[in-house]
Protein backbone atom coordinates (compact mmCIF):
# COMPACT_ATOMS: atom_id res chain seq x y z
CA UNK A 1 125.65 109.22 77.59
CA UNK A 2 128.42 110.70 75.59
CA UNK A 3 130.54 107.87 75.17
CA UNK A 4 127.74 105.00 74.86
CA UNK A 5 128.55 102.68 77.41
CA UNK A 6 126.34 100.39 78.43
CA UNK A 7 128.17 99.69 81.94
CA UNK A 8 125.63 101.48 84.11
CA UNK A 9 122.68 100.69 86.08
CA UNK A 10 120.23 102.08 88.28
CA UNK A 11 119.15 100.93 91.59
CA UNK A 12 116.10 102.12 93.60
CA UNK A 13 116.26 102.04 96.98
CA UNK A 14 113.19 102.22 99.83
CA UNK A 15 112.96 105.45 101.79
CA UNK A 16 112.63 104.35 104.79
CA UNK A 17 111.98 105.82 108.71
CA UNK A 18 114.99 106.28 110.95
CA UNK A 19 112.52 105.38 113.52
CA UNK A 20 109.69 102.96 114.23
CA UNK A 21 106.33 104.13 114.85
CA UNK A 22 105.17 103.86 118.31
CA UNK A 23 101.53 103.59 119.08
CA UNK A 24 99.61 104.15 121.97
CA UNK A 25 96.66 103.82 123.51
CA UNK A 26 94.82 104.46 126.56
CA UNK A 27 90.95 103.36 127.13
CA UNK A 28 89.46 105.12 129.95
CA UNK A 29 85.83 105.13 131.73
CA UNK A 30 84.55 108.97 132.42
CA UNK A 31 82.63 110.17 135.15
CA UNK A 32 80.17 112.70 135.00
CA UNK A 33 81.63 115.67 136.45
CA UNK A 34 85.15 114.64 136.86
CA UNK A 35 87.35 116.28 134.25
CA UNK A 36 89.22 113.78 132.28
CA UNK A 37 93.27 114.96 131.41
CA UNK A 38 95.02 113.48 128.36
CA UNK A 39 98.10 112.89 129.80
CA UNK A 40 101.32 115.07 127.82
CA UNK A 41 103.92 113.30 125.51
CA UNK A 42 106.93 113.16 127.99
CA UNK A 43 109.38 112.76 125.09
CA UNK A 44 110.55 115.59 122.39
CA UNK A 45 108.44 115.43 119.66
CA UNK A 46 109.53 115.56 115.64
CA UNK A 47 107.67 118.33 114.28
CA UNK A 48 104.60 116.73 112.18
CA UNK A 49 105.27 113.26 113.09
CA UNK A 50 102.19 113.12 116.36
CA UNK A 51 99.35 111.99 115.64
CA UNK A 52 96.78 112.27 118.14
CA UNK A 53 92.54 111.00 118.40
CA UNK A 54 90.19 110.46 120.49
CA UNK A 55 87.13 107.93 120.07
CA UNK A 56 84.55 108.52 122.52
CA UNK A 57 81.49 105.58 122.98
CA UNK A 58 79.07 104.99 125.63
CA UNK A 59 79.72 101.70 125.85
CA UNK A 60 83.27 100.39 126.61
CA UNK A 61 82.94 97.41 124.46
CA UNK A 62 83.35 99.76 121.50
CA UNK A 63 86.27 101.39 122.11
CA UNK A 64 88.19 98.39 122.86
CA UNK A 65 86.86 96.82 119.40
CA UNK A 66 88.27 100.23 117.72
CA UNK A 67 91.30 99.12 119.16
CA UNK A 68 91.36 95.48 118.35
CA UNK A 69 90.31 96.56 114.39
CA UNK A 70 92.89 99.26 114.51
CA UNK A 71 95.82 96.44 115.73
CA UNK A 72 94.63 94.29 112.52
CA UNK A 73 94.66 96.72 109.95
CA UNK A 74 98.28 97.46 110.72
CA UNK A 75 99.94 94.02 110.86
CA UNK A 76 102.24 94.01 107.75
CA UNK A 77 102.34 90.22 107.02
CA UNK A 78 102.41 88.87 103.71
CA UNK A 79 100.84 85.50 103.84
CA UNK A 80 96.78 84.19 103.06
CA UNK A 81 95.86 84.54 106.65
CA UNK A 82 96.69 88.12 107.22
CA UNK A 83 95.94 89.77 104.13
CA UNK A 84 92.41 87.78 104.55
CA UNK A 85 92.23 89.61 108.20
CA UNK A 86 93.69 92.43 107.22
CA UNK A 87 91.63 93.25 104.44
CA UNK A 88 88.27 91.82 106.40
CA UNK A 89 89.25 94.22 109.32
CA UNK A 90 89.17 97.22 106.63
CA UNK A 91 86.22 96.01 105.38
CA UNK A 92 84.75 95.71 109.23
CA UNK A 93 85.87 98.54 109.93
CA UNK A 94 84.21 100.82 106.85
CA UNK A 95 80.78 100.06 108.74
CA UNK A 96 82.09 100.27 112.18
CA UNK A 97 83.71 103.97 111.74
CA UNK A 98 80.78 105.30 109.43
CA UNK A 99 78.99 104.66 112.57
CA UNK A 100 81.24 106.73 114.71
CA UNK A 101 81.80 109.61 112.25
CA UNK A 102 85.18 108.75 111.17
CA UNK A 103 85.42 108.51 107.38
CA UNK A 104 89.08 108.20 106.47
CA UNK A 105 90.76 105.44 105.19
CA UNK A 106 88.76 104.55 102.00
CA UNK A 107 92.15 104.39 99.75
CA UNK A 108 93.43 101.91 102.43
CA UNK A 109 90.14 100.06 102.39
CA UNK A 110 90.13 99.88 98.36
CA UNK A 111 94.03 98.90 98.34
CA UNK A 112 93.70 96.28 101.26
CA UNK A 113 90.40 94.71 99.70
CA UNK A 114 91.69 94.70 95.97
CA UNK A 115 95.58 93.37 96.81
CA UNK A 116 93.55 90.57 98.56
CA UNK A 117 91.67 89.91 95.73
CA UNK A 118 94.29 89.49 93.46
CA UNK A 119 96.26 87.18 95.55
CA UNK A 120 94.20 84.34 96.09
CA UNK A 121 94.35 83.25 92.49
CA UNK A 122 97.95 82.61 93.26
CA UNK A 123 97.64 81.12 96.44
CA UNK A 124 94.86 77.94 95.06
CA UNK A 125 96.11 74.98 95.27
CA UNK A 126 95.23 73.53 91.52
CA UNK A 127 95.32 70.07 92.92
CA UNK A 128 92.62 70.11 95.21
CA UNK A 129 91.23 73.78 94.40
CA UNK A 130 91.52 74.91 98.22
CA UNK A 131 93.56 78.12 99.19
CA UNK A 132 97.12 77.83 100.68
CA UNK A 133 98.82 80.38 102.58
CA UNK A 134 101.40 80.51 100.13
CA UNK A 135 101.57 80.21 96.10
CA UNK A 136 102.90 76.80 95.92
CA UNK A 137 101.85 75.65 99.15
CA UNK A 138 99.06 72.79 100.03
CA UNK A 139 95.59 74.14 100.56
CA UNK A 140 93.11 73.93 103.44
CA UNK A 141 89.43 73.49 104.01
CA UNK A 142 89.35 76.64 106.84
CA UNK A 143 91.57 78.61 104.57
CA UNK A 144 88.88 78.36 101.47
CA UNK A 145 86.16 78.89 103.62
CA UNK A 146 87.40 81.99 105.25
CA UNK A 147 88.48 83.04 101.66
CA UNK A 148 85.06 82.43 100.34
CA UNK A 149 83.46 84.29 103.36
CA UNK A 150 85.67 87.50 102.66
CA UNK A 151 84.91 87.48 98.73
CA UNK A 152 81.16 87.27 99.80
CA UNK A 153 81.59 90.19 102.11
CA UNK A 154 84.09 92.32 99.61
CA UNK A 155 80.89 92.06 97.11
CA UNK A 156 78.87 92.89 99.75
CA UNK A 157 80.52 96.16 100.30
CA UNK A 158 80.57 96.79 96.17
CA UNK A 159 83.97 95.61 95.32
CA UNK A 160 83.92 93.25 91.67
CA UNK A 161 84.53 90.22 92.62
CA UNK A 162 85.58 86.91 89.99
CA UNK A 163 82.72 84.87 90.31
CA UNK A 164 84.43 81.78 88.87
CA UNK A 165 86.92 82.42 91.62
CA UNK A 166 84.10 82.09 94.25
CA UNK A 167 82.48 79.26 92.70
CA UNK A 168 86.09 77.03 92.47
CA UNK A 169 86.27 77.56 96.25
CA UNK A 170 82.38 76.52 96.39
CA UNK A 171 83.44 73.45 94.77
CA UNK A 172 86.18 72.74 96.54
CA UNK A 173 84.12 73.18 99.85
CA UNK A 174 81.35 70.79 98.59
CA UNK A 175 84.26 68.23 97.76
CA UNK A 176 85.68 68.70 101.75
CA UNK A 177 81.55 67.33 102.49
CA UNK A 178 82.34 63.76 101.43
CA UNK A 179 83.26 61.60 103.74
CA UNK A 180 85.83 60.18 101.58
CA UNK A 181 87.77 63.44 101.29
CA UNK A 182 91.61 62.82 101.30
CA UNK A 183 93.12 66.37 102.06
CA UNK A 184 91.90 67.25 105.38
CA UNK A 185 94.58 67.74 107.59
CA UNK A 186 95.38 64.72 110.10
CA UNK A 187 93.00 64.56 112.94
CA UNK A 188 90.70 67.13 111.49
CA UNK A 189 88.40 65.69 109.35
């Protein structure tokens, strides 16, 4: 700073992992009276860096839904369609582990449900008022409607929601019922 020069700059950089995450997951059926044994990590292990749970139902169906929910929540995809199941499976999922005693995960929920929210305003198509998967990108029918159906359920579960938003995707759903309608996609009108 001595000397004044303006020829510097700064540059942040992501920390990121020298390794990717692996998940597992094993679903098993126990019998009464037969001891069940987590099998042992075969592999060294980084101190801190296992994480291990167990979700016990009496009804296999559950556990496997656990599963399916958990497999949503952690796709990293930018576009419409996963940040609408993404943030839907957080949303599912507040109810669903409630139910099971697990109540973590209520930053996640807020931050999935609210970086939703503020990204379909970018992603409307002003043309035709339907939601796109990108900003910039045409809009479709299914895309509004599932849009629609996830601001009704994010209000549902208290979250503010922009109720001009909802009712431009009303609109643009109540256009999609005429049967002169010119932006359905070919072959699926």
């Amino acid at each position: 700073h001595a000397d004044k020069a303006r020829d510097a700059f700064e540059v942040t950089l992501p920390l990121r992992d020298d390794r990717r995450v692996i998940h597992e997951r094993l679903v098993a059926e126990l019998e009464a009276e037969v001891p069940f044994v987590v099998p042992p990590i075969e592999e060294a292990i980084r101190p801190g860096s296992l994480r291990r749970s167990l979700v016990v139902a009496d009804h296999p169906g559950l556990v496997k839904m656990s599963a399916g929910l958990d497999f949503l929540r952690n796709m990293h995809l930018e576009n419409t369609e996963h940040r609408l199941s993404q943030a839907r499976t957080y949303l599912a999922l507040s109810s669903f582990r409630s139910q099971l005693g697990q109540y973590e995960g209520r930053e996640e929920l807020d931050k999935a449900v609210t970086d939703t929210l503020e990204w379909l305003p970018q992603v409307v198509d002003h043309q035709t008022g339907l939601v796109s998967n990108w900003p910039g990108s045409r809009g479709y029918v299914s895309m509004t409607a599932w849009a629609l159906k996830f601001t009704i359920e994010a209000a549902e579960a208290g979250f503010v929601i922009d109720e001009g938003m909802q009712d431009e995707f009303t609109r643009a759903l109540q256009r999609a019922l005429r049967s002169d309608y010119a932006y359905f996609l070919d072959g699926e009108s």
